[in-house]
C-alpha atoms as a PDB file:
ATOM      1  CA  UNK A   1    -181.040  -0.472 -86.579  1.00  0.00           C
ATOM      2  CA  UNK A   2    -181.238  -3.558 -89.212  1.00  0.00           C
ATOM      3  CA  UNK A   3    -179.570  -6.205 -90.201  1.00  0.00           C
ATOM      4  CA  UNK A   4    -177.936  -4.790 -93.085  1.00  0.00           C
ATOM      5  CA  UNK A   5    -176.832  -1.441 -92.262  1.00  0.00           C
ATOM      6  CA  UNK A   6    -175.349  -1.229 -88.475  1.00  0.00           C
ATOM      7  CA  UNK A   7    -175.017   1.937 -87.420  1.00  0.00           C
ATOM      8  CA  UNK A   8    -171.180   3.011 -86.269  1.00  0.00           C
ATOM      9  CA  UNK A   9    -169.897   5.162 -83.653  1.00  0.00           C
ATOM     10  CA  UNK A  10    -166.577   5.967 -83.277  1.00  0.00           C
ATOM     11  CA  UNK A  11    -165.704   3.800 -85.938  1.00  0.00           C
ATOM     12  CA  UNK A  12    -166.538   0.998 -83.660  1.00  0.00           C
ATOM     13  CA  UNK A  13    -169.396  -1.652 -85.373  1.00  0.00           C
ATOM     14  CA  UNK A  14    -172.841  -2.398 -83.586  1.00  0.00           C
ATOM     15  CA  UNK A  15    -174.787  -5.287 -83.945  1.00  0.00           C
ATOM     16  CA  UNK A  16    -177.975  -4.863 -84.891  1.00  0.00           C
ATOM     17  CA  UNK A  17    -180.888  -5.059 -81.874  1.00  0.00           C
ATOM     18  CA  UNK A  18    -183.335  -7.821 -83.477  1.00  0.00           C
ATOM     19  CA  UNK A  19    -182.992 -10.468 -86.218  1.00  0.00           C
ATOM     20  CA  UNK A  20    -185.753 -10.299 -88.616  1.00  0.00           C
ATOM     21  CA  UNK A  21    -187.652 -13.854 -87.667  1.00  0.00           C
ATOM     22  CA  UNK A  22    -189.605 -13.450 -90.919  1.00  0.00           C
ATOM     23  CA  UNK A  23    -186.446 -13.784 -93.597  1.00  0.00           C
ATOM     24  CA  UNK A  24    -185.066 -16.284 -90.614  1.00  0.00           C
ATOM     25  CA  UNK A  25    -187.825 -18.392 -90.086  1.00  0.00           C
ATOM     26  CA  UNK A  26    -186.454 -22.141 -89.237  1.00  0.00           C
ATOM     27  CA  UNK A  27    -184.619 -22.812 -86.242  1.00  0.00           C
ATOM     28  CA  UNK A  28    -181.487 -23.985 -88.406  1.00  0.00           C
ATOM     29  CA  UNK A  29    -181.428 -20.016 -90.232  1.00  0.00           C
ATOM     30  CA  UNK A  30    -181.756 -18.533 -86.457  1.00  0.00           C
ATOM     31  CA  UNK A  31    -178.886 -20.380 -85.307  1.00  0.00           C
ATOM     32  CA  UNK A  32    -176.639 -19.673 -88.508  1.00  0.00           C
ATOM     33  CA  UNK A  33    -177.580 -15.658 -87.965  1.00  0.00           C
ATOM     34  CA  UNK A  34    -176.718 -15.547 -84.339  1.00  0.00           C
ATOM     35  CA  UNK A  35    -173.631 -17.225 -84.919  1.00  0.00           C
ATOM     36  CA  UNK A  36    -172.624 -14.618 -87.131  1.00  0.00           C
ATOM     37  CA  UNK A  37    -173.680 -12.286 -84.931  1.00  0.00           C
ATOM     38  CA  UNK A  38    -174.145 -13.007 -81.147  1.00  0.00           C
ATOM     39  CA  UNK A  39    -175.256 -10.510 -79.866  1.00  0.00           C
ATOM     40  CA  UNK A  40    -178.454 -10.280 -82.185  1.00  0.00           C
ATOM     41  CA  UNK A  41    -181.738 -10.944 -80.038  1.00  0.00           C
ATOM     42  CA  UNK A  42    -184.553 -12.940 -82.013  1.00  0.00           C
ATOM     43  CA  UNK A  43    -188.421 -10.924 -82.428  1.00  0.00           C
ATOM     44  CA  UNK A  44    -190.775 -12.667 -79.883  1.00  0.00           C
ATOM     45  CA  UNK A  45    -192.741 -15.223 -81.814  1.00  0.00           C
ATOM     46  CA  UNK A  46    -196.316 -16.134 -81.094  1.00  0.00           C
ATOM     47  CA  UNK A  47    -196.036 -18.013 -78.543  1.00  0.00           C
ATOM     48  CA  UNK A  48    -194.170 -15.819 -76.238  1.00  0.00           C
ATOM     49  CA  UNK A  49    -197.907 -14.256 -75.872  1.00  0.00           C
ATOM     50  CA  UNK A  50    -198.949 -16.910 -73.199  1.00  0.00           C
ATOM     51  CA  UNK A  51    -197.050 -18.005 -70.646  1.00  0.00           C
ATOM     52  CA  UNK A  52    -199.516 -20.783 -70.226  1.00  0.00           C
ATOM     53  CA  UNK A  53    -200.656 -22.444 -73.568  1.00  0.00           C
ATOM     54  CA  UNK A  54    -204.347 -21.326 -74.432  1.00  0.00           C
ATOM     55  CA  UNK A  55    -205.811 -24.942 -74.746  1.00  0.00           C
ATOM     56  CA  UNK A  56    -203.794 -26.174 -71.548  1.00  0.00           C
ATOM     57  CA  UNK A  57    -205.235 -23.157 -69.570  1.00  0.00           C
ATOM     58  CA  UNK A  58    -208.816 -24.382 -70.630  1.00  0.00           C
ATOM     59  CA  UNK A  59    -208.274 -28.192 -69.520  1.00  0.00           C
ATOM     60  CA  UNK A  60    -206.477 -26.468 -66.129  1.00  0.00           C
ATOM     61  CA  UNK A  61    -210.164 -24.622 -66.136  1.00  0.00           C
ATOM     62  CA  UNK A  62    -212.044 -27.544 -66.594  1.00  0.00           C
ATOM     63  CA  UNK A  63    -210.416 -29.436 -64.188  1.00  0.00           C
ATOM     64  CA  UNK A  64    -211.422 -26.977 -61.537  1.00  0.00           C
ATOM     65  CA  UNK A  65    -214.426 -27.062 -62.662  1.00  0.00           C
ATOM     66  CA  UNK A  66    -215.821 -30.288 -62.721  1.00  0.00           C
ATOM     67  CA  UNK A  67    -214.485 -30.489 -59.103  1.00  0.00           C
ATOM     68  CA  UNK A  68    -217.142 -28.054 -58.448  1.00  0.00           C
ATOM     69  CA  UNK A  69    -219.404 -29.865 -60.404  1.00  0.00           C
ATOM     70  CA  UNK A  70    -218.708 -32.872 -57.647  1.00  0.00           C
ATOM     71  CA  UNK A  71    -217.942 -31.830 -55.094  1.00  0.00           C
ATOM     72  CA  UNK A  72    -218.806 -27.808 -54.306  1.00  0.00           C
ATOM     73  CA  UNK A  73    -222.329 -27.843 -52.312  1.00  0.00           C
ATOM     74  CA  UNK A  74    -225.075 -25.148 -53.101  1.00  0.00           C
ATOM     75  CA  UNK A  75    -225.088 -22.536 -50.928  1.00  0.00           C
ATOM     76  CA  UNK A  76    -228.200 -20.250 -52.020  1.00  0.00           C
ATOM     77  CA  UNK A  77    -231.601 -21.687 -51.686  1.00  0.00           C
ATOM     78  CA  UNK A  78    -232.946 -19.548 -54.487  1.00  0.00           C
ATOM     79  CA  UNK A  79    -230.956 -22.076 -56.632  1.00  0.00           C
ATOM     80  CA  UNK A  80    -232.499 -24.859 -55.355  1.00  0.00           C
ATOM     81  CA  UNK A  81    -236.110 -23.495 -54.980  1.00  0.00           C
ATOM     82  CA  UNK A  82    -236.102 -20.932 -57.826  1.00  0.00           C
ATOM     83  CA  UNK A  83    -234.427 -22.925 -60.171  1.00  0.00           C
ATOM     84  CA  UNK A  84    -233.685 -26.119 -59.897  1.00  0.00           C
ATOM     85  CA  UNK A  85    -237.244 -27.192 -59.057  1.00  0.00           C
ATOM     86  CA  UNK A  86    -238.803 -25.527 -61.796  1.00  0.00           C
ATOM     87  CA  UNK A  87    -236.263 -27.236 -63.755  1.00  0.00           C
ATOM     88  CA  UNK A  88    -237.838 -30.850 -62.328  1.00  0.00           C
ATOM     89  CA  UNK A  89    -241.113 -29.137 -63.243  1.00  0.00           C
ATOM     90  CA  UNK A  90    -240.127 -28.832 -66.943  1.00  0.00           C
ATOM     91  CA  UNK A  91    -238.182 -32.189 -67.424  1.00  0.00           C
ATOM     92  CA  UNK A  92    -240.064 -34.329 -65.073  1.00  0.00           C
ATOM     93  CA  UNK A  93    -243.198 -33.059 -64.256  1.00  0.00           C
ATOM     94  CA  UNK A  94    -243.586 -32.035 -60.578  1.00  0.00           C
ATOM     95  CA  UNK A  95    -241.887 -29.836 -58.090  1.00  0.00           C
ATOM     96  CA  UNK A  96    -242.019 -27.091 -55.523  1.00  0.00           C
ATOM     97  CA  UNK A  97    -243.745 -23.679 -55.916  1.00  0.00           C
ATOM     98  CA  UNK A  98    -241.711 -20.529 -55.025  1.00  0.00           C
ATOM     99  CA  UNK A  99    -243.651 -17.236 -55.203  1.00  0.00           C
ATOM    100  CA  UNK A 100    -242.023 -15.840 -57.717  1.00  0.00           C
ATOM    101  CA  UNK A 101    -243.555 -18.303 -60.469  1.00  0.00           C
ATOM    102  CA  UNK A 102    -247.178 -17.561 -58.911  1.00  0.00           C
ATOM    103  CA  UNK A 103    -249.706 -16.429 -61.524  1.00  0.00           C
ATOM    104  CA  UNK A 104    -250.532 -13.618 -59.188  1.00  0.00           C
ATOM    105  CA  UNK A 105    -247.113 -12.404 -59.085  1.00  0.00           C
ATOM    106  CA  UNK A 106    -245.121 -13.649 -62.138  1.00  0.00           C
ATOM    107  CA  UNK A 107    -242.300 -11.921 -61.406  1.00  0.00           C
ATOM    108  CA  UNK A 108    -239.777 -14.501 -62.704  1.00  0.00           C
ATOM    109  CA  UNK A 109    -239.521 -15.356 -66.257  1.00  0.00           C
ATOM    110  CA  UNK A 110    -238.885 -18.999 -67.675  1.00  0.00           C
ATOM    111  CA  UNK A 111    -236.195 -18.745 -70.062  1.00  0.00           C
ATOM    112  CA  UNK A 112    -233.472 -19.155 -67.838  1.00  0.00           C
ATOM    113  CA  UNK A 113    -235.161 -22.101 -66.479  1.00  0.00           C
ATOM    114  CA  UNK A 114    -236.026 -23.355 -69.624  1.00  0.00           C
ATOM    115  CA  UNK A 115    -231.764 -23.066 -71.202  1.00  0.00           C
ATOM    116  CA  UNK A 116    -230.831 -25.049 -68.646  1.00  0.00           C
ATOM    117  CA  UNK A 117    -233.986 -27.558 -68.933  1.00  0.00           C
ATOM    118  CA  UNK A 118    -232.576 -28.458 -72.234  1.00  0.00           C
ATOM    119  CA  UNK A 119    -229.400 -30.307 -71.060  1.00  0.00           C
ATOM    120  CA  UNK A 120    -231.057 -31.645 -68.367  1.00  0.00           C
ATOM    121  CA  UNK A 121    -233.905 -33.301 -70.919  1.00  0.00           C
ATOM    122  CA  UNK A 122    -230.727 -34.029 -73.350  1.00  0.00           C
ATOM    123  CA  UNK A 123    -229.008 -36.089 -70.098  1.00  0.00           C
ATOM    124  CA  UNK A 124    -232.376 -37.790 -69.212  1.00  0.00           C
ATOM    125  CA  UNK A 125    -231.815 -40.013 -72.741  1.00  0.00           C
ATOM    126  CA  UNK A 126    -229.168 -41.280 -71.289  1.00  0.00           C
ATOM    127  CA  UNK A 127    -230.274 -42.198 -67.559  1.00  0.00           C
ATOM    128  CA  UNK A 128    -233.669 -42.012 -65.585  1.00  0.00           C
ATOM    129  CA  UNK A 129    -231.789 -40.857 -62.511  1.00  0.00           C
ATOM    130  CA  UNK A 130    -232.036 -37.324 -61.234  1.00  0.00           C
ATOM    131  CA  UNK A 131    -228.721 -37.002 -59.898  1.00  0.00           C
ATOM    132  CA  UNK A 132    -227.389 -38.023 -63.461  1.00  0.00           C
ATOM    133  CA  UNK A 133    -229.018 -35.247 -64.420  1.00  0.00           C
ATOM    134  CA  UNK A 134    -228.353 -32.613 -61.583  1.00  0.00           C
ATOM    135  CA  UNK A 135    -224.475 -33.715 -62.248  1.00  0.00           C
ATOM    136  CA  UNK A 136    -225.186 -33.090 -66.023  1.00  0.00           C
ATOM    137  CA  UNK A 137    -226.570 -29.650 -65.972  1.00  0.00           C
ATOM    138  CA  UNK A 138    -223.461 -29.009 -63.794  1.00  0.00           C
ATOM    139  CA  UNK A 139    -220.959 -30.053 -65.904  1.00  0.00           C
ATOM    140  CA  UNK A 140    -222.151 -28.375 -68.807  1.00  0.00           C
ATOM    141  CA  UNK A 141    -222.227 -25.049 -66.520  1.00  0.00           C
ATOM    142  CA  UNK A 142    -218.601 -25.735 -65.713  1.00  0.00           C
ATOM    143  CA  UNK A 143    -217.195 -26.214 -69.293  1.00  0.00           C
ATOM    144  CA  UNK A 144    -219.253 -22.766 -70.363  1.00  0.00           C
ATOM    145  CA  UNK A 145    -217.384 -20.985 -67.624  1.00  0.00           C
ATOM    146  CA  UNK A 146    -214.008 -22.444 -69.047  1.00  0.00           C
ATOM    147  CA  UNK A 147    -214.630 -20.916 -72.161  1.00  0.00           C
ATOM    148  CA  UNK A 148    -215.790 -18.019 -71.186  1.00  0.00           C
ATOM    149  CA  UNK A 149    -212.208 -17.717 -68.706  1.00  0.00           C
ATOM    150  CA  UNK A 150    -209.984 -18.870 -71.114  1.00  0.00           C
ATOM    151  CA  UNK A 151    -211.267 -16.271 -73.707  1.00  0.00           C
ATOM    152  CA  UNK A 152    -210.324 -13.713 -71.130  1.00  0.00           C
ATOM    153  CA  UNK A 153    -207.362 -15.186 -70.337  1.00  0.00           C
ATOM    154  CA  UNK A 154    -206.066 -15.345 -73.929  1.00  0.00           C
ATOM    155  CA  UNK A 155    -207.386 -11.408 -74.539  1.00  0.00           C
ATOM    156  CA  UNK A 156    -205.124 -10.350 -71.288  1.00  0.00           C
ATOM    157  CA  UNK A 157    -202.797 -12.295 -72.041  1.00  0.00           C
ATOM    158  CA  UNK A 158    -202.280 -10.957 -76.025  1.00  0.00           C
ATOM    159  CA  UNK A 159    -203.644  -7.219 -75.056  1.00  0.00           C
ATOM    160  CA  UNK A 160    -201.664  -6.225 -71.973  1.00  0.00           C
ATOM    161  CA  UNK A 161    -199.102  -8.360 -71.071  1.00  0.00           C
ATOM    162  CA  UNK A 162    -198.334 -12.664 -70.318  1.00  0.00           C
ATOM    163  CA  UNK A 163    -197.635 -12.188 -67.028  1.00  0.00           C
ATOM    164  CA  UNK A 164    -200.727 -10.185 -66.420  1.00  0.00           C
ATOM    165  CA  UNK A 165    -202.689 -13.347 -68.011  1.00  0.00           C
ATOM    166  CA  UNK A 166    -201.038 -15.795 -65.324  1.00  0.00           C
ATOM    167  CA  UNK A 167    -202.101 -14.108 -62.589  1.00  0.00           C
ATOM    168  CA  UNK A 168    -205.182 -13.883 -64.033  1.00  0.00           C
ATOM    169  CA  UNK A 169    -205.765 -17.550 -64.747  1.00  0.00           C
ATOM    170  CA  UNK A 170    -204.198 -18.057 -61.042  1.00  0.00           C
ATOM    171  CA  UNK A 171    -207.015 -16.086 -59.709  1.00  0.00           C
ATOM    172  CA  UNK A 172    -209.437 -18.249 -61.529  1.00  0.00           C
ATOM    173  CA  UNK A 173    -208.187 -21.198 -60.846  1.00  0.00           C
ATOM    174  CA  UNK A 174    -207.447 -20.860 -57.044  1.00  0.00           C
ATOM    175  CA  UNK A 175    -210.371 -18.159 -56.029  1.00  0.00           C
ATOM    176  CA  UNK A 176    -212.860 -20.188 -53.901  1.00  0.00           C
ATOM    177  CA  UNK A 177    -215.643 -17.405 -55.379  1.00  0.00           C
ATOM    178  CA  UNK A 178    -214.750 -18.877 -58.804  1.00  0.00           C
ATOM    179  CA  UNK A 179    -214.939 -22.335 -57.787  1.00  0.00           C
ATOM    180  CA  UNK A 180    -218.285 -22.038 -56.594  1.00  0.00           C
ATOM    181  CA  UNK A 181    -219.808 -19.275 -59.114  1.00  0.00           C
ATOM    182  CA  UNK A 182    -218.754 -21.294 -61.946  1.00  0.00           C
ATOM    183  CA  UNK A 183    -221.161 -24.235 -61.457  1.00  0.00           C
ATOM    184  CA  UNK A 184    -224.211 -22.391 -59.213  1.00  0.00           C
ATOM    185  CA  UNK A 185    -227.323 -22.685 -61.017  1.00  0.00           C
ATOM    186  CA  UNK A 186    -228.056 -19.063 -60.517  1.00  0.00           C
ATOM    187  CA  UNK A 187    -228.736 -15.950 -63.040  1.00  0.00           C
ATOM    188  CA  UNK A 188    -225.759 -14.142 -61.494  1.00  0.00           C
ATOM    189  CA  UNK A 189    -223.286 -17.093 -62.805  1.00  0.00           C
ATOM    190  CA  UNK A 190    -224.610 -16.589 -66.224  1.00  0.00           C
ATOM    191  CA  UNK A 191    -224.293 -12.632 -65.625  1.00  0.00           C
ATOM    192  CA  UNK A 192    -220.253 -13.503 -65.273  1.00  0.00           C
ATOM    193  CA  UNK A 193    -219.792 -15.656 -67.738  1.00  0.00           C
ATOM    194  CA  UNK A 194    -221.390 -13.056 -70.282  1.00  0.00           C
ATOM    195  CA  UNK A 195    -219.380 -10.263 -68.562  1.00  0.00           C
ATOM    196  CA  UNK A 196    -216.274 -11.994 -69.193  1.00  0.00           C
ATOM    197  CA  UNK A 197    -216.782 -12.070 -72.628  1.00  0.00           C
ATOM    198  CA  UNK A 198    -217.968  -8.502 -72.833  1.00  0.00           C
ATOM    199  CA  UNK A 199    -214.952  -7.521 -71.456  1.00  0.00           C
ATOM    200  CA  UNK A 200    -213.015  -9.920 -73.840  1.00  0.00           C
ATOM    201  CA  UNK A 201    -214.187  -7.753 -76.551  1.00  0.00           C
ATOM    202  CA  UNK A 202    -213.606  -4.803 -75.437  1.00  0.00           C
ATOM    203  CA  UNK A 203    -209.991  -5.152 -74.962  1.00  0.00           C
ATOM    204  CA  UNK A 204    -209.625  -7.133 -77.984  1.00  0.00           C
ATOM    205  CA  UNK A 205    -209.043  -4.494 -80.279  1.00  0.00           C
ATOM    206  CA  UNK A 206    -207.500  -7.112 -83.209  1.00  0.00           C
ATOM    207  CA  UNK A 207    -209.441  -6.693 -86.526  1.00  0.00           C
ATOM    208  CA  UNK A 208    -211.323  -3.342 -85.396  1.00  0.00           C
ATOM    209  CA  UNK A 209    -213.048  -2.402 -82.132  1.00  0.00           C
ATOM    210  CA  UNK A 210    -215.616  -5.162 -80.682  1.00  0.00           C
ATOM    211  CA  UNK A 211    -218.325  -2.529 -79.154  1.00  0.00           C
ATOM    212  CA  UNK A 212    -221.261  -4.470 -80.736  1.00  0.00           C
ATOM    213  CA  UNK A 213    -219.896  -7.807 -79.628  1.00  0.00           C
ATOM    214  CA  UNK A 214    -218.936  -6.223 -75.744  1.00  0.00           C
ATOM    215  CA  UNK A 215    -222.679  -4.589 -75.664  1.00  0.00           C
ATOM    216  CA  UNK A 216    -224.335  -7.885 -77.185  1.00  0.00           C
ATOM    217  CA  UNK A 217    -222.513  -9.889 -74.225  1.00  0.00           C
ATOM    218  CA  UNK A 218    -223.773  -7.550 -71.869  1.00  0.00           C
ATOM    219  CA  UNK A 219    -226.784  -7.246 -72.378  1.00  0.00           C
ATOM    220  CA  UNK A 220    -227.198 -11.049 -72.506  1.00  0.00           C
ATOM    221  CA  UNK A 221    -226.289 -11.019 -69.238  1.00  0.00           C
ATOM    222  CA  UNK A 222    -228.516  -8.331 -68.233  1.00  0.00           C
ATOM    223  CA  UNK A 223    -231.663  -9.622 -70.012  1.00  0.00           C
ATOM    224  CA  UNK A 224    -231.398 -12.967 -68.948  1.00  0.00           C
ATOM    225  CA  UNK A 225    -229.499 -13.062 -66.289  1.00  0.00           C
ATOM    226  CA  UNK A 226    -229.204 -10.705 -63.560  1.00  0.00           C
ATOM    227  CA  UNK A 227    -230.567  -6.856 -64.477  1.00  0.00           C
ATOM    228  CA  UNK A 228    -227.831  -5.487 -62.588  1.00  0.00           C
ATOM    229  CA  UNK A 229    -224.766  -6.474 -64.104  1.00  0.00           C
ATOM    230  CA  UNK A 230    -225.774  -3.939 -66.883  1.00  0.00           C
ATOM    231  CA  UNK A 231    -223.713  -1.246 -64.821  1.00  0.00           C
ATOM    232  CA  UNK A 232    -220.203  -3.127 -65.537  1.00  0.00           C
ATOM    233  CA  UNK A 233    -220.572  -1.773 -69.247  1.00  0.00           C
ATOM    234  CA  UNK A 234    -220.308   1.516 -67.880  1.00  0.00           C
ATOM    235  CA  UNK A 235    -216.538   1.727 -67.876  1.00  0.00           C
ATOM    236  CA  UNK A 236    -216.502   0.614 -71.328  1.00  0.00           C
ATOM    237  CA  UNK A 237    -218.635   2.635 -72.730  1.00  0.00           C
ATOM    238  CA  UNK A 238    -217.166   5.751 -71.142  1.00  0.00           C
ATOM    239  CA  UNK A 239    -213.898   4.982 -73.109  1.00  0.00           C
ATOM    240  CA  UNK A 240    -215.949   4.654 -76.253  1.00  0.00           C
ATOM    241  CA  UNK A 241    -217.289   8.358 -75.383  1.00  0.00           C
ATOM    242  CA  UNK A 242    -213.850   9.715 -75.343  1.00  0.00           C
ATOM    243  CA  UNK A 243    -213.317   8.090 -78.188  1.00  0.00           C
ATOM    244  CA  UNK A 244    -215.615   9.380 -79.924  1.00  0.00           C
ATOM    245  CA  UNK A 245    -214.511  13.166 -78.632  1.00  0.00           C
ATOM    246  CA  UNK A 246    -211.146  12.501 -79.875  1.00  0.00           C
ATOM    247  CA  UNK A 247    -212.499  11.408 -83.873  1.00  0.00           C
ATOM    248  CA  UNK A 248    -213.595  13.725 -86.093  1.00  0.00           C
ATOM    249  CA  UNK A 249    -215.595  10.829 -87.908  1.00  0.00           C
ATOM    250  CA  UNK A 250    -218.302   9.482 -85.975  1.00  0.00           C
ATOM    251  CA  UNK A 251    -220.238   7.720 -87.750  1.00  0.00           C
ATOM    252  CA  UNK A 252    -218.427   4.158 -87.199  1.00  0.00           C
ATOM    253  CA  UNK A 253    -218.936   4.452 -83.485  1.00  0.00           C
ATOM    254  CA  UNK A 254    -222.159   5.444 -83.797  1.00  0.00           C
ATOM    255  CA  UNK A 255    -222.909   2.451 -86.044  1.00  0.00           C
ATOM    256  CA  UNK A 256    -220.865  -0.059 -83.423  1.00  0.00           C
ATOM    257  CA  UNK A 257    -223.559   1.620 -80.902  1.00  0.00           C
ATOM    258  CA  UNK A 258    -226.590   0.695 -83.241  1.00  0.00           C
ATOM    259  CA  UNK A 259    -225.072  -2.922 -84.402  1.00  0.00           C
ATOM    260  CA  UNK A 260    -224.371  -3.820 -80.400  1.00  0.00           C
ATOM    261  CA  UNK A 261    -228.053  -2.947 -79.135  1.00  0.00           C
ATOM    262  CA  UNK A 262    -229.578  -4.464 -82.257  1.00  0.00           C
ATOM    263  CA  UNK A 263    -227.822  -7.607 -81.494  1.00  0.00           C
ATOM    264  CA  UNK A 264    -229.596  -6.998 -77.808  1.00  0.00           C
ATOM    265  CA  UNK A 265    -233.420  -6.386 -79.304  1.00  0.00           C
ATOM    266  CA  UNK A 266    -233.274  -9.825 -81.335  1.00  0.00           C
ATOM    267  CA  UNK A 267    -232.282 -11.688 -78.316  1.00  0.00           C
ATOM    268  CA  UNK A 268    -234.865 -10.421 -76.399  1.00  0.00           C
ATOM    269  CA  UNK A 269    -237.321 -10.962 -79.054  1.00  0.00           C
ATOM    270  CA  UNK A 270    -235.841 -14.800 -78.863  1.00  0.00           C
ATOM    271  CA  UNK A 271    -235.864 -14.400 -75.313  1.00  0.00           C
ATOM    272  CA  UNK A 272    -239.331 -13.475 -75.429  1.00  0.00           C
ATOM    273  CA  UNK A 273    -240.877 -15.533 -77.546  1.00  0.00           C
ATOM    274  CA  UNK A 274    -239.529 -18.562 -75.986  1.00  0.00           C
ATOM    275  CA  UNK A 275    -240.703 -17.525 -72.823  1.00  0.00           C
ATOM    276  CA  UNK A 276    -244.246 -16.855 -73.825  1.00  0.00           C
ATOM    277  CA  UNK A 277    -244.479 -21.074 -74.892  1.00  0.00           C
ATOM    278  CA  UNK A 278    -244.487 -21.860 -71.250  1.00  0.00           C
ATOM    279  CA  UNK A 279    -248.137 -20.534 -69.608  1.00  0.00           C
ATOM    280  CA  UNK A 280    -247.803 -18.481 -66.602  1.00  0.00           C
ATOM    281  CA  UNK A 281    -250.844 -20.615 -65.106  1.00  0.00           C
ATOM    282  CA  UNK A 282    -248.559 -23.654 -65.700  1.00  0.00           C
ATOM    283  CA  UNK A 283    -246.494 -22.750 -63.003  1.00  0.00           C
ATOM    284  CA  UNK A 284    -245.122 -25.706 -59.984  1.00  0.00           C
END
């Protein structure tokens, strides 16, 4: 029903349902329309998408965060041996051997040593101290992860439904396996923060489907992180099959398809090449 033509019934008058926000846009032109007709309800406005304000759910995030950063100990010793070592190798110098980095074996590849290297190097112009660094390369793991959850908190959020988003960002903020992934030094970390935004684009259909961007993020994850996470695209890309059954046109799919794993090939062609600067007989 609108605003200008109520519907009757029984020769009784109905107010309209909604008021239209857009030709009542101030708070002062609200009031004056409801007052001339109470029972009119207002559209949602933009805000009513969040429950929690984006930028106040990434500096509740953060906060959590850098408490990890302090305070959460490491509880793998492949992060301490397998990465953070070589990282001491690269910055400083010297450090322990794992097996993994053996010229006989190679099995491990630099890179992901080598992206978190560079903060540590960046924090080292600031103090000589290795904890100032160790609490560095922390930190900047922990304000990555915030992004990367309040991007998924604002796509449930705006996709599905606000209260779907608060539990959400509840989860994250009060799961102890999120309080101690977010900051761990480990290839699986990276793995969720790049599955987070995969899945971020997926939902977000706004503008056009995000299949390049969701396969891009995934395979990130996959290529430089951990190999297996590759398998939580699977649900995703099963949609995007029965999508493309239901379309008689599919060529734009198939083109998402090419776009996402070309995105994929130049990163690990980056990937590759700056792993091949470091020489496997250089190893700790």
């Amino acid at each position: 029903m609108s605003a200008r033509n109520p519907k009757k019934a029984n020769g009784v008058k109905f107010a309209p349902d909604t008021v239209d926000t857009e030709r009542t846009s101030t708070p002062q032109q609200q009031k004056l329309q409801l007052r001339k007709n109470p029972n009119a309800r207002p559209k949602p406005q933009q805000a009513d998408q969040y429950l929690v304000d984006p930028i106040s759910a990434f500096y509740i995030l953060l906060s959590v965060n850098m408490l990890a950063a302090l305070y959460a100990p490491i509880q793998d010793c492949d992060e301490v041996f397998n990465y953070w070592e070589p990282t001491n190798y690269l910055n400083r110098g010297f450090g322990l051997q794992t097996w993994e980095y053996s010229p006989e074996f190679a099995i491990r590849s630099w890179t992901y040593v080598v992206l978190h290297a560079i903060p540590g190097k960046f924090a080292s112009f600031f103090s000589s101290k290795t904890t100032f660094e160790f609490y560095f390369i922390r930190a900047a793991l922990g304000i990555v992860c915030a992004l990367c959850e309040t991007r998924l908190f604002t796509t449930v959020s705006r996709i599905l439904n606000p209260r779907v988003g608060m539990m959400l960002l509840l989860v994250m903020v009060l799961s102890p396996g999120m309080f101690h992934a977010s900051v761990a030094y480990l290839p699986s970390s990276l793995a969720m923060y790049t599955a987070m935004l995969g899945t971020a684009a997926f939902m977000d259909w706004r503008g056009g489907l995000k299949t390049n961007q969701g396969i891009m993020w995934f395979g990130i994850g996959a290529m430089i992180g951990w190999p297996f996470s590759a398998s939580l695209i699977l649900p995703f890309i099963a949609e995007e099959f029965v999508l493309a059954w239901m379309v008689k046109d599919k060529s734009e799919i198939i083109w998402r398809f090419v776009d996402g794993i070309a995105r994929c090939l130049i990163v690990l062609v980056s990937v590759s090449s700056l792993s091949l600067r470091y020489d496997p007989d250089l190893v700790l």
